[in-house]
N, C-alpha and C. Protein backbone atom coordinates (compact mmCIF):
# COMPACT_ATOMS: atom_id res chain seq x y z
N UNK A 1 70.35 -75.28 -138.97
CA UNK A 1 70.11 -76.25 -137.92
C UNK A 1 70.65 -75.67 -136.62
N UNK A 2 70.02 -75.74 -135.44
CA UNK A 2 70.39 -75.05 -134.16
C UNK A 2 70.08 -76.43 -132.82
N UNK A 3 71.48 -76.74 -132.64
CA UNK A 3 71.45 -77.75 -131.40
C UNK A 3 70.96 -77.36 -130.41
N UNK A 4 69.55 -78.22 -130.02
CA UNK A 4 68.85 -77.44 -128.76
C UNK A 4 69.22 -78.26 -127.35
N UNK A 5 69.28 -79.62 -127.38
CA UNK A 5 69.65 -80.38 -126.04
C UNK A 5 70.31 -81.50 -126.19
N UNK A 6 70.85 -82.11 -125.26
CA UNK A 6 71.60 -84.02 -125.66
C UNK A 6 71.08 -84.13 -124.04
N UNK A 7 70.91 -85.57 -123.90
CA UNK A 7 70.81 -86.32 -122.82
C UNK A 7 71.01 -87.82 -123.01
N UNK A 8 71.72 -88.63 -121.59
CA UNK A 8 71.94 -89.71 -121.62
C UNK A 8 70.62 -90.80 -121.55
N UNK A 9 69.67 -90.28 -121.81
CA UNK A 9 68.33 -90.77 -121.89
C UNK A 9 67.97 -91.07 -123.17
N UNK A 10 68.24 -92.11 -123.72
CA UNK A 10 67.72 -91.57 -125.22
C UNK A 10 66.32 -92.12 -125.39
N UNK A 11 65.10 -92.50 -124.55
CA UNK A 11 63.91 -92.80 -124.71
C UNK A 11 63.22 -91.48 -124.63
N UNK A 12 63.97 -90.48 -123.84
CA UNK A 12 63.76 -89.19 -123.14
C UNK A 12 63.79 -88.05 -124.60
N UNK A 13 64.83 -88.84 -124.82
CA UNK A 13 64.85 -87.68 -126.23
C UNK A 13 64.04 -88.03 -127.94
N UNK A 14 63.78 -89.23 -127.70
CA UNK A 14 62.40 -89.64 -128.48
C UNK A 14 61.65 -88.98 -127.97
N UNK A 15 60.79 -89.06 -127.00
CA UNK A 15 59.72 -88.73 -126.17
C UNK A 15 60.00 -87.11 -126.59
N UNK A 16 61.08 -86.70 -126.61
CA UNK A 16 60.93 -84.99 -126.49
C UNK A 16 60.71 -84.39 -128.57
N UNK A 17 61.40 -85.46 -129.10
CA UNK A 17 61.31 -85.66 -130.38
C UNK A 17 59.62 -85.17 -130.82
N UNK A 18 58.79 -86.22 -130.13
CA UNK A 18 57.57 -86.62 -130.67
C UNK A 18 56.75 -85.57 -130.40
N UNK A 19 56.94 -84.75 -129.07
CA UNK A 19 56.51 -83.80 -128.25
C UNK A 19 56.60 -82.29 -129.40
N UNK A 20 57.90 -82.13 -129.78
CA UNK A 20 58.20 -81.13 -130.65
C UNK A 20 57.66 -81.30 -132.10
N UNK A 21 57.77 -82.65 -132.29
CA UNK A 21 57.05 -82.54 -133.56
C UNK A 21 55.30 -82.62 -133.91
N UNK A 22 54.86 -82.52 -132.73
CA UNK A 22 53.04 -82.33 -132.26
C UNK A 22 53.05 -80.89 -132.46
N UNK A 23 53.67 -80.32 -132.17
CA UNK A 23 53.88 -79.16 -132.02
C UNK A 23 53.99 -78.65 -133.34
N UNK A 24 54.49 -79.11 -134.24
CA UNK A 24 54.72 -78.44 -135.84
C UNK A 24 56.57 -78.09 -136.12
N UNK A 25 57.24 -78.38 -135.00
CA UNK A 25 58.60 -78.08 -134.75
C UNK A 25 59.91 -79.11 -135.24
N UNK A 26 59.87 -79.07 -136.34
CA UNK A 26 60.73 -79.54 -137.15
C UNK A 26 61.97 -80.33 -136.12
N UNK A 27 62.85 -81.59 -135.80
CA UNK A 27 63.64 -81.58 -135.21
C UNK A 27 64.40 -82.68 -136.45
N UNK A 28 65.19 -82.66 -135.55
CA UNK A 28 66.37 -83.85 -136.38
C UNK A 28 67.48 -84.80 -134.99
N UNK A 29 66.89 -85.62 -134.84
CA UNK A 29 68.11 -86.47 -133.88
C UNK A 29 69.02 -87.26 -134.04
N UNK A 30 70.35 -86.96 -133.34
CA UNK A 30 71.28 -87.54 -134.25
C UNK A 30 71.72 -88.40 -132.55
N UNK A 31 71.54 -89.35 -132.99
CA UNK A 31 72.29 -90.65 -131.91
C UNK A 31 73.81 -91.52 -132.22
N UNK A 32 74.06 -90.46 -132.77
CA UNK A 32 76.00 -91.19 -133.07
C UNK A 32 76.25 -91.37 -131.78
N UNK A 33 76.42 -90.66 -130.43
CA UNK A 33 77.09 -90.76 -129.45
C UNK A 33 76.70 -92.29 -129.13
N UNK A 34 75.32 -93.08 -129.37
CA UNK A 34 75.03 -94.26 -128.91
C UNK A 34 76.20 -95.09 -128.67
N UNK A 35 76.93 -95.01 -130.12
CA UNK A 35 77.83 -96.04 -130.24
C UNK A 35 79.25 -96.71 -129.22
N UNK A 36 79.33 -94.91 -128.71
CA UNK A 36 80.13 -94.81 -127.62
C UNK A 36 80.07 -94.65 -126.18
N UNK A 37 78.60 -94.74 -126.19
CA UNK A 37 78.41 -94.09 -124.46
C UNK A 37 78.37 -95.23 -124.01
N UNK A 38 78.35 -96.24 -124.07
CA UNK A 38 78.64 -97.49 -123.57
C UNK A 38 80.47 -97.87 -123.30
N UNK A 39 81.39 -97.66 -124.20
CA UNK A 39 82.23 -97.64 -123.84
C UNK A 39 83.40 -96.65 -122.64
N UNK A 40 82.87 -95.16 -123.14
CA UNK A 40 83.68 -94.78 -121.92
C UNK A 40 83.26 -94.51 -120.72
N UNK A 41 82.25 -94.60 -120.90
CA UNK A 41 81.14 -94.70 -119.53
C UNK A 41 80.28 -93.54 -119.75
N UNK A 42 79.87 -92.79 -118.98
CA UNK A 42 78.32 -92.07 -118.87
C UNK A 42 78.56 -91.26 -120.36
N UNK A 43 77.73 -91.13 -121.13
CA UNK A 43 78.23 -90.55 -121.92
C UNK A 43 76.35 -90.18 -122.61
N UNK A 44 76.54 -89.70 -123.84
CA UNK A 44 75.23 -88.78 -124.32
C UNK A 44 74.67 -89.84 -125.14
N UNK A 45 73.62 -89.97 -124.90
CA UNK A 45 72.77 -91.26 -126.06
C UNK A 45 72.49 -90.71 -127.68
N UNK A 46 72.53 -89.22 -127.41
CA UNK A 46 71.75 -88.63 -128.39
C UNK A 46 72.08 -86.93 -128.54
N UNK A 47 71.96 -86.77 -129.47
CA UNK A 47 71.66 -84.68 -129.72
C UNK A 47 70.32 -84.84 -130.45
N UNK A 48 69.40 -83.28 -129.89
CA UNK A 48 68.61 -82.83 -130.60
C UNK A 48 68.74 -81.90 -131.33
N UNK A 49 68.31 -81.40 -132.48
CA UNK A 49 68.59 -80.07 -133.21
C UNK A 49 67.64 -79.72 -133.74
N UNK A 50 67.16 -78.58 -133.80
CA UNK A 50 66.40 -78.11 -134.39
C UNK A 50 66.44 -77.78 -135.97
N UNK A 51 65.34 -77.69 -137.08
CA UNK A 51 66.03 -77.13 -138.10
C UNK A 51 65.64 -76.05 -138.26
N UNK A 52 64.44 -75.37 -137.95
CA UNK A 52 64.45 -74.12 -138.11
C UNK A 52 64.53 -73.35 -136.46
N UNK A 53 65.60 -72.33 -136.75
CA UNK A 53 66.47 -71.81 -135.10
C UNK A 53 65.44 -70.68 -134.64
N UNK A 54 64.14 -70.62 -135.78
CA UNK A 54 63.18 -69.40 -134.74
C UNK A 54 62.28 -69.72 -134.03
N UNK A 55 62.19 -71.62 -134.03
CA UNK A 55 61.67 -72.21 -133.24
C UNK A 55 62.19 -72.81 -131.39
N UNK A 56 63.44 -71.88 -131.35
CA UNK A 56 64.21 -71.94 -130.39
C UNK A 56 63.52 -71.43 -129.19
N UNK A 57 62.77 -70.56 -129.00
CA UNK A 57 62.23 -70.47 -127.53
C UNK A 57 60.75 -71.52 -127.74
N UNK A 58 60.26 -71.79 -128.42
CA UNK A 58 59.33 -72.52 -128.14
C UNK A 58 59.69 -74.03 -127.30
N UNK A 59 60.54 -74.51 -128.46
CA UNK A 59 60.87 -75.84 -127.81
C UNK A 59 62.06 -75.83 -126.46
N UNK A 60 62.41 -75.06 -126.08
CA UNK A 60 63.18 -74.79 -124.84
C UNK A 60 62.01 -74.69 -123.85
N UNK A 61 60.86 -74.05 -123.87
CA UNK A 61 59.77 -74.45 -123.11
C UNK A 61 59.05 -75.50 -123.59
N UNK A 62 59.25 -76.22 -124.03
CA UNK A 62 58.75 -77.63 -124.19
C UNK A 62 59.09 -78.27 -123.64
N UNK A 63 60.85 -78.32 -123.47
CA UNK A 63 62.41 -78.96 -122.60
C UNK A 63 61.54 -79.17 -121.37
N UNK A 64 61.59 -77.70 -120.97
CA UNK A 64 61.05 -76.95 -119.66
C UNK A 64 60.27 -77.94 -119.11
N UNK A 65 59.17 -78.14 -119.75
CA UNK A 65 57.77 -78.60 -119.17
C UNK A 65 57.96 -80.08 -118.78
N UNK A 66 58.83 -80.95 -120.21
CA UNK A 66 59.15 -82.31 -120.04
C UNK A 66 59.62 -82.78 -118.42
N UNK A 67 60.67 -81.42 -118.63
CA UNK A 67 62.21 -82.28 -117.52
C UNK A 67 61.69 -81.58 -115.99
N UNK A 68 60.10 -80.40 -116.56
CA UNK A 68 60.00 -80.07 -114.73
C UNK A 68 59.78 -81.57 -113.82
N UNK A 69 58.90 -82.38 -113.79
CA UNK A 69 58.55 -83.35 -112.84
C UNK A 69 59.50 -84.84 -113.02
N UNK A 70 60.58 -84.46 -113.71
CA UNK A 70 61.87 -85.47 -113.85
C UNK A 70 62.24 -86.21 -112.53
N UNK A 71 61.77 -87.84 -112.56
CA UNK A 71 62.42 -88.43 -110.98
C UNK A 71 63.73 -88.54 -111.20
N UNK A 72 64.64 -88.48 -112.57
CA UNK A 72 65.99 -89.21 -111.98
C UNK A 72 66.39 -88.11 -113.10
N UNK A 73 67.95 -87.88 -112.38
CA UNK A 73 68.80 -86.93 -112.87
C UNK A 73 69.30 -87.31 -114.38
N UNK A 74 69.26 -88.10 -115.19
CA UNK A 74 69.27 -88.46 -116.48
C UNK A 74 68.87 -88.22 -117.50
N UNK A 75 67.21 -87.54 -116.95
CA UNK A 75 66.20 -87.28 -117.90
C UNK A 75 66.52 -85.79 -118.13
N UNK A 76 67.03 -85.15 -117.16
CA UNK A 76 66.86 -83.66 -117.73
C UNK A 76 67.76 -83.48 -118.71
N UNK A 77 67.53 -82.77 -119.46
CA UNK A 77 68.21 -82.58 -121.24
C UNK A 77 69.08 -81.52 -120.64
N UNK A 78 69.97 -81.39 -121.10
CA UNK A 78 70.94 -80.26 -121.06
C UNK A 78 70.95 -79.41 -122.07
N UNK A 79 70.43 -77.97 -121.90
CA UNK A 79 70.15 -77.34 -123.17
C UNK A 79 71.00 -76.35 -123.71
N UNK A 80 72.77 -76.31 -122.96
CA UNK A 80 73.73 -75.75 -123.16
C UNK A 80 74.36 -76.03 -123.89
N UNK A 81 75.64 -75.44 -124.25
CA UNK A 81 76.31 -76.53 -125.64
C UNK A 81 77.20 -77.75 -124.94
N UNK A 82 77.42 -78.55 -125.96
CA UNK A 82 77.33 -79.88 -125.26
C UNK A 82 79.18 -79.54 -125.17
N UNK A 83 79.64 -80.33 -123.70
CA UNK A 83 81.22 -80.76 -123.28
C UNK A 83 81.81 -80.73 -124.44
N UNK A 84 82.64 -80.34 -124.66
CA UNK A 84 83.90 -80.75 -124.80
C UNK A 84 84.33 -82.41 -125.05
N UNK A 85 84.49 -83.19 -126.25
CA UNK A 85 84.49 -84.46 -125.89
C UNK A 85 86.08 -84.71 -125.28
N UNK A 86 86.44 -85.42 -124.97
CA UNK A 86 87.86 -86.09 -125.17
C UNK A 86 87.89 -86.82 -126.68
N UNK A 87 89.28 -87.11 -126.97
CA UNK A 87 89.76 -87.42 -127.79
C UNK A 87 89.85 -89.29 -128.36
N UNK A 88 88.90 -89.27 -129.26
CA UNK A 88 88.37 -90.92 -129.10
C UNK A 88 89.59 -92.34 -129.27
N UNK A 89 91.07 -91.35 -129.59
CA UNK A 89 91.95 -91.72 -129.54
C UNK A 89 92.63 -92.58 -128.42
N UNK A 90 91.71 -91.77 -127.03
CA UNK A 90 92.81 -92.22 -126.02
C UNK A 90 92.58 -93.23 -125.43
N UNK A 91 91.10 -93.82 -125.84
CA UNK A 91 90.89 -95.40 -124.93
C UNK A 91 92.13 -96.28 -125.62
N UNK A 92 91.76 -96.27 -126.82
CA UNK A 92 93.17 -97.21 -127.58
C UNK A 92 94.31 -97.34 -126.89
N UNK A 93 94.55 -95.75 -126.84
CA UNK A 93 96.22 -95.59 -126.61
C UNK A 93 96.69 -96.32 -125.19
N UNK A 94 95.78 -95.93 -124.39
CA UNK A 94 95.51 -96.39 -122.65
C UNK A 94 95.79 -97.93 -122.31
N UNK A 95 94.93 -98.69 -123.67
CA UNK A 95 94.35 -100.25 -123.48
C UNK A 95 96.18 -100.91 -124.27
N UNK A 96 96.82 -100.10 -125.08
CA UNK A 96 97.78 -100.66 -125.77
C UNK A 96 99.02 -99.70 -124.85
N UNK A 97 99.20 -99.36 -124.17
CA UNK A 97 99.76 -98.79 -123.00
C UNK A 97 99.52 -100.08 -121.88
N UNK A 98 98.90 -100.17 -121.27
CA UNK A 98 98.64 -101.18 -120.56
C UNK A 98 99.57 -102.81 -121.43
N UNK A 99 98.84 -103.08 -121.94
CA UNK A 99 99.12 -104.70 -122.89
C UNK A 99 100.73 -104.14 -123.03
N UNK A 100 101.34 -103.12 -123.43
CA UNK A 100 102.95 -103.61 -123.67
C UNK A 100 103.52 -103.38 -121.98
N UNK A 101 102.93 -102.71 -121.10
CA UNK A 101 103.59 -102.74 -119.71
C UNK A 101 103.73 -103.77 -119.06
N UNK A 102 101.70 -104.88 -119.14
CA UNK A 102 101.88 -105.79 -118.71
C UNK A 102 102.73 -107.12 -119.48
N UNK A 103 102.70 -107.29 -120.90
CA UNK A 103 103.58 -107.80 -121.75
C UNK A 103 105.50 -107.74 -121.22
N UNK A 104 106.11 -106.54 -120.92
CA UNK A 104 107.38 -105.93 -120.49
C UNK A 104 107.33 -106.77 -119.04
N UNK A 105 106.39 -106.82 -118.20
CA UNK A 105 106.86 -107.19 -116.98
C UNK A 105 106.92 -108.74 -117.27
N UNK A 106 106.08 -109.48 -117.65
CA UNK A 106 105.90 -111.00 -117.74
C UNK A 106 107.16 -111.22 -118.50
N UNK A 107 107.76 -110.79 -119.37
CA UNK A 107 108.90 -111.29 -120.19
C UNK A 107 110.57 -110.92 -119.22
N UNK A 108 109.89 -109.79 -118.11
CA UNK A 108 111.19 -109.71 -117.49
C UNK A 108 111.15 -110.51 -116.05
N UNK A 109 110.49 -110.88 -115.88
CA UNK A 109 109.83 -111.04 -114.73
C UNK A 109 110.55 -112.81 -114.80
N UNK A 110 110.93 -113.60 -115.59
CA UNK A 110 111.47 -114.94 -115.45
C UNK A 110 112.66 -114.74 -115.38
């Protein structure tokens, strides 16, 4: 399997899904990020992957063709390897950081 793009578009990456698989180009999309791109803010709707990796320059000009006449910066797929996430640990830690500071002041605060 060879990760070819993610974008915060995920109608974009159906659409590129359906496109590759007209084509005869095996893909596989995995939309775990859905669950989270709503919470920490801009985040990836989706990965595409390919399963067979000698289909890698074809569908990179497929990318190509989709994201040339793209009106909004969302749609273009990013076909590099994807960021670096942060650590899904730290919204928690942040939100229960907060609640005992503001908790500490209200109890000292009378």
């Amino acid at each position: 399997m060879e990760y070819l793009c993610s974008s915060s578009d995920y109608g974009f990456l159906i659409s590129l899904q359906i496109a590759l698989d007209s084509e005869g180009i095996e893909t596989f999309l995995s939309d775990a990020d859905r669950a989270t791109a709503g919470i920490t803010g801009a985040g990836n709707a989706g990965r595409l992957y390919l399963l067979n990796s000698e289909d890698l320059p074809a569908a990179r000009q497929i990318v190509g063709s989709l994201t040339q006449g793209s009106p909004t910066k969302n749609r273009q797929a990013r076909t590099e390897e994807p960021p670096r996430e942060s650590p899904r640990w730290l919204v928690p830690l942040i939100l229960l950081s907060a609640v005992l500071v503001i908790g500490f002041l209200l109890t000292n605060s009378a």
